[in-house]
PDB file of N, CA and C in Angstrom:
ATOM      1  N   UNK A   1      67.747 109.452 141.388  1.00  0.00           N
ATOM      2  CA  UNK A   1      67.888 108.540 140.266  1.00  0.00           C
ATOM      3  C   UNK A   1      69.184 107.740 140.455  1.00  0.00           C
ATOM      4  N   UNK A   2      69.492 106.114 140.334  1.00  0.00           N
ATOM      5  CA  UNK A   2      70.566 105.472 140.502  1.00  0.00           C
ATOM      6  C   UNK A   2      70.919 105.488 139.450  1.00  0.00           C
ATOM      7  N   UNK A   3      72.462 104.982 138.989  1.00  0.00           N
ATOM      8  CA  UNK A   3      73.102 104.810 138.354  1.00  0.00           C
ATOM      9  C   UNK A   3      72.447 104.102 136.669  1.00  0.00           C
ATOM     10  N   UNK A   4      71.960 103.183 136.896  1.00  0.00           N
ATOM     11  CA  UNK A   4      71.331 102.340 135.873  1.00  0.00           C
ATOM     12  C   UNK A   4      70.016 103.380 135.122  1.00  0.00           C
ATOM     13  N   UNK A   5      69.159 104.100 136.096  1.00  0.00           N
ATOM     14  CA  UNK A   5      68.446 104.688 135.578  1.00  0.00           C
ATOM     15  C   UNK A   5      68.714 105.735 134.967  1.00  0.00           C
ATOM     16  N   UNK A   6      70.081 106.337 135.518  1.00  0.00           N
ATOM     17  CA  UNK A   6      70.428 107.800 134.683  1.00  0.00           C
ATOM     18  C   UNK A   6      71.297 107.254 133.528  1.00  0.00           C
ATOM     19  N   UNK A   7      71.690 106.041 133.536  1.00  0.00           N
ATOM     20  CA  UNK A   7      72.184 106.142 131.936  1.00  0.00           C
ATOM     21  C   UNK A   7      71.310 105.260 131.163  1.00  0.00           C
ATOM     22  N   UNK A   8      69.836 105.056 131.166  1.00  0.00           N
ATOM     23  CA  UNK A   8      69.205 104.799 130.610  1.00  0.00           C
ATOM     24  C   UNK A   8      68.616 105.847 130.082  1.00  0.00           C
ATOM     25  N   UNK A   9      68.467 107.024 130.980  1.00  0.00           N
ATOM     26  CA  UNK A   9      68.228 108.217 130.795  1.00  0.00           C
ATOM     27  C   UNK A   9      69.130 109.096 129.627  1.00  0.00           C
ATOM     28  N   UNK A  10      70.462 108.959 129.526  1.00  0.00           N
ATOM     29  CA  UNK A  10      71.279 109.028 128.428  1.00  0.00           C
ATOM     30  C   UNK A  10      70.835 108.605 127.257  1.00  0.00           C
ATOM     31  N   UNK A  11      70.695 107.118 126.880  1.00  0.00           N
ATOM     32  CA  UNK A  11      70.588 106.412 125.911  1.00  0.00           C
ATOM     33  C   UNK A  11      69.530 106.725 125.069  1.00  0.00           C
ATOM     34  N   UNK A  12      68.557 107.003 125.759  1.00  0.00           N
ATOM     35  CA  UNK A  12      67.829 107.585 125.379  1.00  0.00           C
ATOM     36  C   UNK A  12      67.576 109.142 124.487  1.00  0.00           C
ATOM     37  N   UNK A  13      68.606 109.877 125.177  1.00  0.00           N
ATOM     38  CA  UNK A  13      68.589 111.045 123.907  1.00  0.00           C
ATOM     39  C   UNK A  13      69.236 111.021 122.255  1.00  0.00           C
ATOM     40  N   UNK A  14      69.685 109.924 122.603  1.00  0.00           N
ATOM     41  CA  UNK A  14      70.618 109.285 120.984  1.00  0.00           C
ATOM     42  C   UNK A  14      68.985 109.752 119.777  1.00  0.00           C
ATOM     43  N   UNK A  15      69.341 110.570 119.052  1.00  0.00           N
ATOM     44  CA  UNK A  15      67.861 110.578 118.390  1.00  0.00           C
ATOM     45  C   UNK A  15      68.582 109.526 116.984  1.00  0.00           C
ATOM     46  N   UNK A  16      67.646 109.724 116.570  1.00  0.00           N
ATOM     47  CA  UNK A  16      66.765 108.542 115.241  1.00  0.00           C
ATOM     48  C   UNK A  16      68.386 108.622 114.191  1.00  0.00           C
ATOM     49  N   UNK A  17      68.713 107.783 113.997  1.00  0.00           N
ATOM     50  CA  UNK A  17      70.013 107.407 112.632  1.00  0.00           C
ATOM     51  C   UNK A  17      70.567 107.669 113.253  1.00  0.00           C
ATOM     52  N   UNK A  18      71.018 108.286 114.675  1.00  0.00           N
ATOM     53  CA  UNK A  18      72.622 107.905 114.947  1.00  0.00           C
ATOM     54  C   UNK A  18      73.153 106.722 116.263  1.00  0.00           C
ATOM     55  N   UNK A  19      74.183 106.614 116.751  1.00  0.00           N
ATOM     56  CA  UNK A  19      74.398 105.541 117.334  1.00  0.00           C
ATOM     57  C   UNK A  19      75.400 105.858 118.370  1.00  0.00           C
ATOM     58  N   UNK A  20      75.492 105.708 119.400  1.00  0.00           N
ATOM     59  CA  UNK A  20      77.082 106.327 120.522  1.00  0.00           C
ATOM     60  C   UNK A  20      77.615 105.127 120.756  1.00  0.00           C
ATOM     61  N   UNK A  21      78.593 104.956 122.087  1.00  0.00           N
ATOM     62  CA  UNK A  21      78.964 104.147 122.222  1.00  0.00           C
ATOM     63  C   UNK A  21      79.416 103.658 123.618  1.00  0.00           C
ATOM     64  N   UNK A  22      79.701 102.667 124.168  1.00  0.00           N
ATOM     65  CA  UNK A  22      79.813 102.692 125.730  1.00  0.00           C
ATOM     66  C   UNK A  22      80.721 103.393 126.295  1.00  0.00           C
ATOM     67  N   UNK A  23      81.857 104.187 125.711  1.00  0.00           N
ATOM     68  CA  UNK A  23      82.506 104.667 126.252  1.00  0.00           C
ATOM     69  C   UNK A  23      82.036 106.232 126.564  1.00  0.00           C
ATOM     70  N   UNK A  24      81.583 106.625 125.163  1.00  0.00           N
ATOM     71  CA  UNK A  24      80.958 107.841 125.322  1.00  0.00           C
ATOM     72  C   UNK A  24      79.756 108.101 126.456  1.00  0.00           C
ATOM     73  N   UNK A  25      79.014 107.533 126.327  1.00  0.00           N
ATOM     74  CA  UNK A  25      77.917 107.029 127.521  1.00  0.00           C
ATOM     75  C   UNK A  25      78.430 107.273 128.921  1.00  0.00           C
ATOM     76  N   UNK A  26      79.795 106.921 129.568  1.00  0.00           N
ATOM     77  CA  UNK A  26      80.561 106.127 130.163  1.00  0.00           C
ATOM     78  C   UNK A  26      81.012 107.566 130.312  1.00  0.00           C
ATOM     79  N   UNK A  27      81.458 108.281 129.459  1.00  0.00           N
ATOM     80  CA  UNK A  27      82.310 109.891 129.418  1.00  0.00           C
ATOM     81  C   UNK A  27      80.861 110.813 130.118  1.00  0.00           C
ATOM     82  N   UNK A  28      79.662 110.514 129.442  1.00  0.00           N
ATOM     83  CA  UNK A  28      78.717 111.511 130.062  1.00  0.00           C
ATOM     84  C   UNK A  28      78.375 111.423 131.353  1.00  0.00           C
ATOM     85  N   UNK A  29      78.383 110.144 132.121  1.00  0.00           N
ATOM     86  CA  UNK A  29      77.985 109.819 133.190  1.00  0.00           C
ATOM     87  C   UNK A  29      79.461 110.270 134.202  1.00  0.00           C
ATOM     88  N   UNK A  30      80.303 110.668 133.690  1.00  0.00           N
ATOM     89  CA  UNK A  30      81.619 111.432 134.175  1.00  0.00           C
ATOM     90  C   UNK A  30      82.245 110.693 134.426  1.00  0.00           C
ATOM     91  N   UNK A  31      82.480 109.498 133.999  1.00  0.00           N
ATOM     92  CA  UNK A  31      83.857 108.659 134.365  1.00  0.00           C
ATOM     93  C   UNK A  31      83.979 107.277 132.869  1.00  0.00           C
ATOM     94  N   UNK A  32      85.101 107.626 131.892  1.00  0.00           N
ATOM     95  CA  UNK A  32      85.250 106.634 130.842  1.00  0.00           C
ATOM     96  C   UNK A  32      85.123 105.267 131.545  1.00  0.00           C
ATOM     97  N   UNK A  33      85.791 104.939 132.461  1.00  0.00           N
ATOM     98  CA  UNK A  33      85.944 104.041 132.803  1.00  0.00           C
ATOM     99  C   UNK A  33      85.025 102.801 133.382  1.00  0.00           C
ATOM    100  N   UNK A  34      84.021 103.690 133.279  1.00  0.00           N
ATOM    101  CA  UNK A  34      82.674 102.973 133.401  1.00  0.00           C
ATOM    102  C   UNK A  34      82.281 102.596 132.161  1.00  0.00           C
ATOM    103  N   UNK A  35      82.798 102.393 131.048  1.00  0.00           N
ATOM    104  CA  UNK A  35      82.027 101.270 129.711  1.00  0.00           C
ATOM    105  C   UNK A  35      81.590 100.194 129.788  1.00  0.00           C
ATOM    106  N   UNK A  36      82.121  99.612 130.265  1.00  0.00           N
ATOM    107  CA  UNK A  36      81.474  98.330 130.979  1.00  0.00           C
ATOM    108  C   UNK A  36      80.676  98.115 131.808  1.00  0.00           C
ATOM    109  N   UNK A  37      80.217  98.958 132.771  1.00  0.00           N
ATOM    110  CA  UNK A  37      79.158  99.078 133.400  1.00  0.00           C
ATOM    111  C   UNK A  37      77.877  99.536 132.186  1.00  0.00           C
ATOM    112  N   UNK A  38      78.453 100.662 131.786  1.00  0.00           N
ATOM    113  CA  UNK A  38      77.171 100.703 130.621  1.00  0.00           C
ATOM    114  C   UNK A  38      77.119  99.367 130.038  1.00  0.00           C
ATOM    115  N   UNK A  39      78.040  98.296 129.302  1.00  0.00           N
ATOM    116  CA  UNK A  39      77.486  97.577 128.872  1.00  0.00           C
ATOM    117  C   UNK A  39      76.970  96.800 129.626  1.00  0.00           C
ATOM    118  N   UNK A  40      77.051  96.294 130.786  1.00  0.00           N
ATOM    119  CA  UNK A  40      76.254  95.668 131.621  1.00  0.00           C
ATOM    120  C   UNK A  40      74.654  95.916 131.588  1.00  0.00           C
ATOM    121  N   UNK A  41      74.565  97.641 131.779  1.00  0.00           N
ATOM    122  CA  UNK A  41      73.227  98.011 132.267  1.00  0.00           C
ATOM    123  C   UNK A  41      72.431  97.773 130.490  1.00  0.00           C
ATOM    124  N   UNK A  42      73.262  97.963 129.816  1.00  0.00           N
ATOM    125  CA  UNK A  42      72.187  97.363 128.450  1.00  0.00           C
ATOM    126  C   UNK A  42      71.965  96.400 128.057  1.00  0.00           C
ATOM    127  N   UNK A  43      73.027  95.359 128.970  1.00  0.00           N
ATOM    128  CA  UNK A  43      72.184  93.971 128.706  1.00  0.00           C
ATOM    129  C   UNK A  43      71.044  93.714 129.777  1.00  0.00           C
ATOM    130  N   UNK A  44      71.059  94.388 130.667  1.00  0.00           N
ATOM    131  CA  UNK A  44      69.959  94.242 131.405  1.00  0.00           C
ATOM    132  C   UNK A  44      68.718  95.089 131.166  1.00  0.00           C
ATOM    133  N   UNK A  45      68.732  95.532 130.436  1.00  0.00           N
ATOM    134  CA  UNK A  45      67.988  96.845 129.573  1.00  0.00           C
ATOM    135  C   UNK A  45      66.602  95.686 130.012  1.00  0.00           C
ATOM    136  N   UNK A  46      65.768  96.325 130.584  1.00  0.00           N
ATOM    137  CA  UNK A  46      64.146  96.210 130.928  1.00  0.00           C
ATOM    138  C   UNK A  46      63.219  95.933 129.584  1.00  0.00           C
ATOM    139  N   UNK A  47      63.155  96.697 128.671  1.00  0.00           N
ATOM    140  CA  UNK A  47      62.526  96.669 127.599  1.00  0.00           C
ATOM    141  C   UNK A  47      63.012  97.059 126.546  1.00  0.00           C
ATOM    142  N   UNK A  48      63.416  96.357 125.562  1.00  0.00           N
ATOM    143  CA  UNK A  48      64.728  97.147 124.654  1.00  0.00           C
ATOM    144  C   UNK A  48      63.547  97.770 123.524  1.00  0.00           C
ATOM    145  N   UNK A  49      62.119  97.632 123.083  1.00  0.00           N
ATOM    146  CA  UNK A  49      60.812  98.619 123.024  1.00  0.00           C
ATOM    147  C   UNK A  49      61.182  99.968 123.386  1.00  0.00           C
ATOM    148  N   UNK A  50      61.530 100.011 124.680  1.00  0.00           N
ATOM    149  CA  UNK A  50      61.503 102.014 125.098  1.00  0.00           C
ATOM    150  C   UNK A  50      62.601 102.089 125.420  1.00  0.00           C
ATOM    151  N   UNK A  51      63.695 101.175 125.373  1.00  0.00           N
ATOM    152  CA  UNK A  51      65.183 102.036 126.173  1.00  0.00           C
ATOM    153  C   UNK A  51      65.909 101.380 124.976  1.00  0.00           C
ATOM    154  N   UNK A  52      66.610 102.317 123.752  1.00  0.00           N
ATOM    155  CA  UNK A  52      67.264 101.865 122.528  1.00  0.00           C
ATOM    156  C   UNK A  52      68.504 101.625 122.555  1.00  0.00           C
ATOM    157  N   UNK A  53      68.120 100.530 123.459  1.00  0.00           N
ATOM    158  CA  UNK A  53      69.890  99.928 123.692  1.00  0.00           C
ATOM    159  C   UNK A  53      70.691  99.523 122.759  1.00  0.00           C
ATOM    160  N   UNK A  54      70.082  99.237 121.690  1.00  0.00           N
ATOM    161  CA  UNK A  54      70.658  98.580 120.035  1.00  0.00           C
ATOM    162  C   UNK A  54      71.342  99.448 119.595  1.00  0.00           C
ATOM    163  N   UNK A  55      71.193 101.116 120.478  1.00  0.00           N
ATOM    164  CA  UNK A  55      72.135 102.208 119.450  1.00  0.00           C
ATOM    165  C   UNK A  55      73.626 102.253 120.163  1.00  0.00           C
ATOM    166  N   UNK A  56      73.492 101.531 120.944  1.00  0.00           N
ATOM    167  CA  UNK A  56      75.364 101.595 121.370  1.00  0.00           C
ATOM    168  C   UNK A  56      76.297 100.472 121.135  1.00  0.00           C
ATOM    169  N   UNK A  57      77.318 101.056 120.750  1.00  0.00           N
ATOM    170  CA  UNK A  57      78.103  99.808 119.816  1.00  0.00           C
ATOM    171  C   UNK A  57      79.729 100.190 120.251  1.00  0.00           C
ATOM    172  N   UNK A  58      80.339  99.399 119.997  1.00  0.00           N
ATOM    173  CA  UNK A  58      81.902  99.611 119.833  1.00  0.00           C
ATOM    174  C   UNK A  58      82.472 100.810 119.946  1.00  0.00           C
ATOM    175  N   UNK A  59      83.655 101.290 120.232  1.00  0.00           N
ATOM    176  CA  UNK A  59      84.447 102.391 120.033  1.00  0.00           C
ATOM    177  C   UNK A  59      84.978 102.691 118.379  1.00  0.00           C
ATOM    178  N   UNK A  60      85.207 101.120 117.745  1.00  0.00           N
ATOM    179  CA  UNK A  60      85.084 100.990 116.613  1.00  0.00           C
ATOM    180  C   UNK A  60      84.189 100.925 115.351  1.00  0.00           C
ATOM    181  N   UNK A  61      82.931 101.409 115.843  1.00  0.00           N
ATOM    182  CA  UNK A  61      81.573 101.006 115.210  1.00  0.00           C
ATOM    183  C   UNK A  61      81.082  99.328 115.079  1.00  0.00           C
ATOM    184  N   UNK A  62      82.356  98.651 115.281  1.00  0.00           N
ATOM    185  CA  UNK A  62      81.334  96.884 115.150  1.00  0.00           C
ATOM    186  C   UNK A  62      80.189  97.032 116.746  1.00  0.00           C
ATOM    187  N   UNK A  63      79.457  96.369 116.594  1.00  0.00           N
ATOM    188  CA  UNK A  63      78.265  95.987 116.905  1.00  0.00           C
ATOM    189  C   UNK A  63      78.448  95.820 118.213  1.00  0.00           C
ATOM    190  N   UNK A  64      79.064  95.209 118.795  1.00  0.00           N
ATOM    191  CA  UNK A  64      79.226  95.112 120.400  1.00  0.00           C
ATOM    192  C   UNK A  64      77.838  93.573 120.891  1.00  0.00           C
ATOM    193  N   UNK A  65      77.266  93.321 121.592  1.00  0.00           N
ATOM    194  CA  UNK A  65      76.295  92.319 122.049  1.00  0.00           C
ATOM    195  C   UNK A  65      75.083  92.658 121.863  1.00  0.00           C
ATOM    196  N   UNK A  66      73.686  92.125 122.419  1.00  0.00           N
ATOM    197  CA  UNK A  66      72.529  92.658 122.321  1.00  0.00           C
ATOM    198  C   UNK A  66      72.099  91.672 122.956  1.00  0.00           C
ATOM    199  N   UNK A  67      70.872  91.632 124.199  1.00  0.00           N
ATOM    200  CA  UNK A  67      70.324  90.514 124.662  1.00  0.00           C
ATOM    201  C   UNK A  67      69.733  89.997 123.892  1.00  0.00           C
ATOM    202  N   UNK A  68      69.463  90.356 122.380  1.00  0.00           N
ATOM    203  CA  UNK A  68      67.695  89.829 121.998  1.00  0.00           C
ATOM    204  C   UNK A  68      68.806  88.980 120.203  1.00  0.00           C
ATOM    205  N   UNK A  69      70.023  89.393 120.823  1.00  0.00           N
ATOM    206  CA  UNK A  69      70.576  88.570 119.642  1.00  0.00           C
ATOM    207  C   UNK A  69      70.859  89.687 118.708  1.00  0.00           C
ATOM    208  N   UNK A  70      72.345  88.907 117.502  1.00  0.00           N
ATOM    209  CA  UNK A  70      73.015  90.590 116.945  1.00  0.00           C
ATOM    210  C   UNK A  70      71.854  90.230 115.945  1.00  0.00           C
ATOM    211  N   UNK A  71      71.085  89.559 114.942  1.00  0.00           N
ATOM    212  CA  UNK A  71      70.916  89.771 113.994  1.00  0.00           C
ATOM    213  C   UNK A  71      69.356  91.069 114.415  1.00  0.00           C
ATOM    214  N   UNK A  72      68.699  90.681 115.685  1.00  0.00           N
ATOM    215  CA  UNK A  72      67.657  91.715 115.760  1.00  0.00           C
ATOM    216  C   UNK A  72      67.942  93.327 116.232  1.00  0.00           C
ATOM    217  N   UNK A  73      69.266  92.994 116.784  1.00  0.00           N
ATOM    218  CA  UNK A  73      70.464  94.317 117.246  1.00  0.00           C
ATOM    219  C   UNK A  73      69.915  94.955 115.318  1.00  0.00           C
ATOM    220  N   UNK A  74      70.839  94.278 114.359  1.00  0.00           N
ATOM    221  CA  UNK A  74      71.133  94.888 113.219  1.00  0.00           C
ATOM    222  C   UNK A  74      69.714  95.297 112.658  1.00  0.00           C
ATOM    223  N   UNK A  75      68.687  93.878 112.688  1.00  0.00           N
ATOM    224  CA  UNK A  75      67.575  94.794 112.038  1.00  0.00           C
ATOM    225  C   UNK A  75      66.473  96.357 112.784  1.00  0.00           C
ATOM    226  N   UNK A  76      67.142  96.365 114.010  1.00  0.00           N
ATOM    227  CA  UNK A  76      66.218  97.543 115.093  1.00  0.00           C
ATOM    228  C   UNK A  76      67.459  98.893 114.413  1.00  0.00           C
ATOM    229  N   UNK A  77      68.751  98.761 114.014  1.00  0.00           N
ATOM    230  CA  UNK A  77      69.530  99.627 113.729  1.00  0.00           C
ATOM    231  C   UNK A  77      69.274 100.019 112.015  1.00  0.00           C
ATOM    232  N   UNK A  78      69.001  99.200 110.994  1.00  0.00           N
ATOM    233  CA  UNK A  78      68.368  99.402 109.987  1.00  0.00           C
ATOM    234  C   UNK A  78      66.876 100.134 109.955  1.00  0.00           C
ATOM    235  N   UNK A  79      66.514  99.906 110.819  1.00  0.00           N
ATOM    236  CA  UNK A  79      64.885  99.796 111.156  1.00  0.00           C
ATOM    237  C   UNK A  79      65.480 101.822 111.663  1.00  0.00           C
ATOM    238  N   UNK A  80      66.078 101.804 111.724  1.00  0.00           N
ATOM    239  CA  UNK A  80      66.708 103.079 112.779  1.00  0.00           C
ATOM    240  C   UNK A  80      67.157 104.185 111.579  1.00  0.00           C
ATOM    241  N   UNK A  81      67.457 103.582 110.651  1.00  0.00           N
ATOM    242  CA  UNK A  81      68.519 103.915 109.361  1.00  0.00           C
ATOM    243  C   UNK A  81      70.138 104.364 109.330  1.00  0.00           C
ATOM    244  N   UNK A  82      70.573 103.110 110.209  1.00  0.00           N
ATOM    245  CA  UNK A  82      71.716 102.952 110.335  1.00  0.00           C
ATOM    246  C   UNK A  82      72.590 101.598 109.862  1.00  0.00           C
ATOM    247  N   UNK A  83      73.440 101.627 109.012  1.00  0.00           N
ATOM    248  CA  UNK A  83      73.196 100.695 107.775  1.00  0.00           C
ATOM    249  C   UNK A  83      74.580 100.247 108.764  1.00  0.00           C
ATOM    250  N   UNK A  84      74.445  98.616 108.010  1.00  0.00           N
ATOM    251  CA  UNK A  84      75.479  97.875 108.793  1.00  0.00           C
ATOM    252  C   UNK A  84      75.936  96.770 107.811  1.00  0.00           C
ATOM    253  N   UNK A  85      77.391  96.545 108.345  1.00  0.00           N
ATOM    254  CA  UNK A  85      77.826  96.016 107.038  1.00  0.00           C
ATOM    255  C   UNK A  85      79.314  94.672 107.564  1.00  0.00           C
ATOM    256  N   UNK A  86      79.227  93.734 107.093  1.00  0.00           N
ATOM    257  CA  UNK A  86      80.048  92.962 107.835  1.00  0.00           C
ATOM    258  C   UNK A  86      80.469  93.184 109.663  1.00  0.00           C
ATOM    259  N   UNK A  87      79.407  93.411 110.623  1.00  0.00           N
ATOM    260  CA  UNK A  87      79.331  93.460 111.550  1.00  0.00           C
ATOM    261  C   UNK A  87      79.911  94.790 112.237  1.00  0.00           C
ATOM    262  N   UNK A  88      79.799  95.942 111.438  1.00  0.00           N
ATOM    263  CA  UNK A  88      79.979  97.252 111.641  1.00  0.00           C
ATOM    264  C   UNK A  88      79.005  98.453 111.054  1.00  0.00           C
ATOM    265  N   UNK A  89      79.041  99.421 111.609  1.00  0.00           N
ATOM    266  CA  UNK A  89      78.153 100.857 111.597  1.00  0.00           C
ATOM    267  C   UNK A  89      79.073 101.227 110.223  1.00  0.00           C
ATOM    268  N   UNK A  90      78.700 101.652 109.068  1.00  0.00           N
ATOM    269  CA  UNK A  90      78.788 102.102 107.965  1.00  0.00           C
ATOM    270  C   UNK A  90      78.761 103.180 108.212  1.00  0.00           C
ATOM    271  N   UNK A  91      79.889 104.760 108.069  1.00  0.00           N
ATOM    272  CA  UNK A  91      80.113 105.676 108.296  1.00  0.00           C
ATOM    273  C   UNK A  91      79.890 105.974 109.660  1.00  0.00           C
ATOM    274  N   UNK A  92      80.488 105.358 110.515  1.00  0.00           N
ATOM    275  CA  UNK A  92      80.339 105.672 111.658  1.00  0.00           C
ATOM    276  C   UNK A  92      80.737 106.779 112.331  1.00  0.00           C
ATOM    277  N   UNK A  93      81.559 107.300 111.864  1.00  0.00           N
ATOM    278  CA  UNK A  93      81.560 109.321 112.226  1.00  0.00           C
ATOM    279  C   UNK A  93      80.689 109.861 112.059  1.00  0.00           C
ATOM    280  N   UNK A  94      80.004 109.435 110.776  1.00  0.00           N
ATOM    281  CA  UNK A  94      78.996 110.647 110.803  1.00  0.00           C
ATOM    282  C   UNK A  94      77.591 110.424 111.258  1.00  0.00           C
ATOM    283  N   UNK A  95      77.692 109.083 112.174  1.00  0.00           N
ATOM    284  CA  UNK A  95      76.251 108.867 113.054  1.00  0.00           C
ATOM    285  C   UNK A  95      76.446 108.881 113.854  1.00  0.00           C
ATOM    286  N   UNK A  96      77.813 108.887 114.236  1.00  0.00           N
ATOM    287  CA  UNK A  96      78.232 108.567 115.780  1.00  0.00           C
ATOM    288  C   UNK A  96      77.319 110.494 116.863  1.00  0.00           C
ATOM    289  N   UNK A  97      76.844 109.937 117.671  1.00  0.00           N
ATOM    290  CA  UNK A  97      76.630 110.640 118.766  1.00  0.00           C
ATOM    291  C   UNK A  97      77.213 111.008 120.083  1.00  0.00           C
ATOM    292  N   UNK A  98      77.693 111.827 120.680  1.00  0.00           N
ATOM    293  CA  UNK A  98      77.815 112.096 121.641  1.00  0.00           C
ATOM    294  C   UNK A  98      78.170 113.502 122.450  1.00  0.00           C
ATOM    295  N   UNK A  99      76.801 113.988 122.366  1.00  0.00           N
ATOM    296  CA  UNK A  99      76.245 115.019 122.635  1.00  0.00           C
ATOM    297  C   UNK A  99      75.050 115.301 123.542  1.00  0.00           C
ATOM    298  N   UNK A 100      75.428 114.543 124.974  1.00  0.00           N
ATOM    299  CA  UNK A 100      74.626 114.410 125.555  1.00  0.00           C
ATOM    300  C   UNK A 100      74.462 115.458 126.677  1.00  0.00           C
ATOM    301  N   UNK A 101      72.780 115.605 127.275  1.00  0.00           N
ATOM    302  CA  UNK A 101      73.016 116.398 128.149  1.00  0.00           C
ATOM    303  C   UNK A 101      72.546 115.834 129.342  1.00  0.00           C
ATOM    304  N   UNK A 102      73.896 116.853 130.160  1.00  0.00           N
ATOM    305  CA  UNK A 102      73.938 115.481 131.240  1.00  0.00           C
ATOM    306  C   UNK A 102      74.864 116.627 132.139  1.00  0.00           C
ATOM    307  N   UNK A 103      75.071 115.917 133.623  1.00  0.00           N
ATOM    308  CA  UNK A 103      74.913 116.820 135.028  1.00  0.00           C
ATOM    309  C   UNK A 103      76.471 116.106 135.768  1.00  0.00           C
ATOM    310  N   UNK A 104      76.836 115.127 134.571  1.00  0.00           N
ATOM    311  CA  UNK A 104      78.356 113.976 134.777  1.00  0.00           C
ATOM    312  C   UNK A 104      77.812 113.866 135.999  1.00  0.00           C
ATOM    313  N   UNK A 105      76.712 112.729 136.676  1.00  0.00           N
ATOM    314  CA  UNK A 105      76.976 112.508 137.976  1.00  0.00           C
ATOM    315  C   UNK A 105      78.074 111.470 138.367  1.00  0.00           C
ATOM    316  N   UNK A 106      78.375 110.979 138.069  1.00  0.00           N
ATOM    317  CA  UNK A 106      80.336 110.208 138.908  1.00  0.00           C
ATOM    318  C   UNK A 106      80.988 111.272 138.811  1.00  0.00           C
ATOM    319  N   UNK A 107      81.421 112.302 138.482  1.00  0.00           N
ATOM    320  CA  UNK A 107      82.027 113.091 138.615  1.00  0.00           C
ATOM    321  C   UNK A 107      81.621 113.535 140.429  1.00  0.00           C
ATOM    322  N   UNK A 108      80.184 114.396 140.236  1.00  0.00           N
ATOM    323  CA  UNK A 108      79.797 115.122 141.109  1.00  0.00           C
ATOM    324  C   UNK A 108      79.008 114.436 142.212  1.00  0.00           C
ATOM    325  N   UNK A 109      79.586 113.103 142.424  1.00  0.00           N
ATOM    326  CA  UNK A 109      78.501 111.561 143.405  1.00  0.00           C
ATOM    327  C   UNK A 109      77.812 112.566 143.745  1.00  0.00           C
ATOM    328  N   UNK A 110      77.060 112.381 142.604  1.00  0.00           N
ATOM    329  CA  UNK A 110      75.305 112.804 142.688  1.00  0.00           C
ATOM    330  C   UNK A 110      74.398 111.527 142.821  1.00  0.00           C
ATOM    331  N   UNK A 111      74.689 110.312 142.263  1.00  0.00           N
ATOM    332  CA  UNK A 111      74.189 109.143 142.400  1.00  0.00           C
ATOM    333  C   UNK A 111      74.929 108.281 143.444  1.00  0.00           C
TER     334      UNK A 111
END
């Protein structure tokens, strides 16, 4: 599995109302310093339908980009039941996710 596919593979365990973020993402794949690569690979996100790229946002809870545009970002995150409010995640501690399970490949260049 390359790089792009295993943290699509991540993003994917975010379950229903909560939301992570690129850094965290970025921490599971074993290196912070890769946030930006995550955000890269979610704007290139294949089908944002099966890979819920809309759930990763800021370190701060604001919203971060979305290919398909923020206002359909906000309604797929409502749609999610994650309420948003002047361009931020509304209680964002207590949706925030990052509890992923995961094998840190940059850590262990497994990829």
């Amino acid at each position: 599995m390359n790089l792009s596919d295993y943290t699509y593979y991540l993003v994917r365990q975010i379950p229903a109302g909560r939301v992570s973020t690129y850094g965290a993402v970025a921490k599971a794949l074993g290196n912070k310093r890769y946030a930006r690569a995550v955000g890269k690979y979610m704007n290139k996100n294949p089908d944002a339908d099966t890979m819920p790229c809309f759930k990763i946002v800021k370190s701060d809870g604001s919203l971060g980009g979305f290919g398909l545009g923020i206002n359909d970002k906000i309604n797929r995150l409502k749609k999610d039941g994650i309420e948003v409010k002047d361009g931020k995640i509304i209680n964002f501690k207590c949706v925030f996710f990052d509890d992923f399970k995961t094998v840190y490949p940059l850590k262990k260049n497994k990829l």
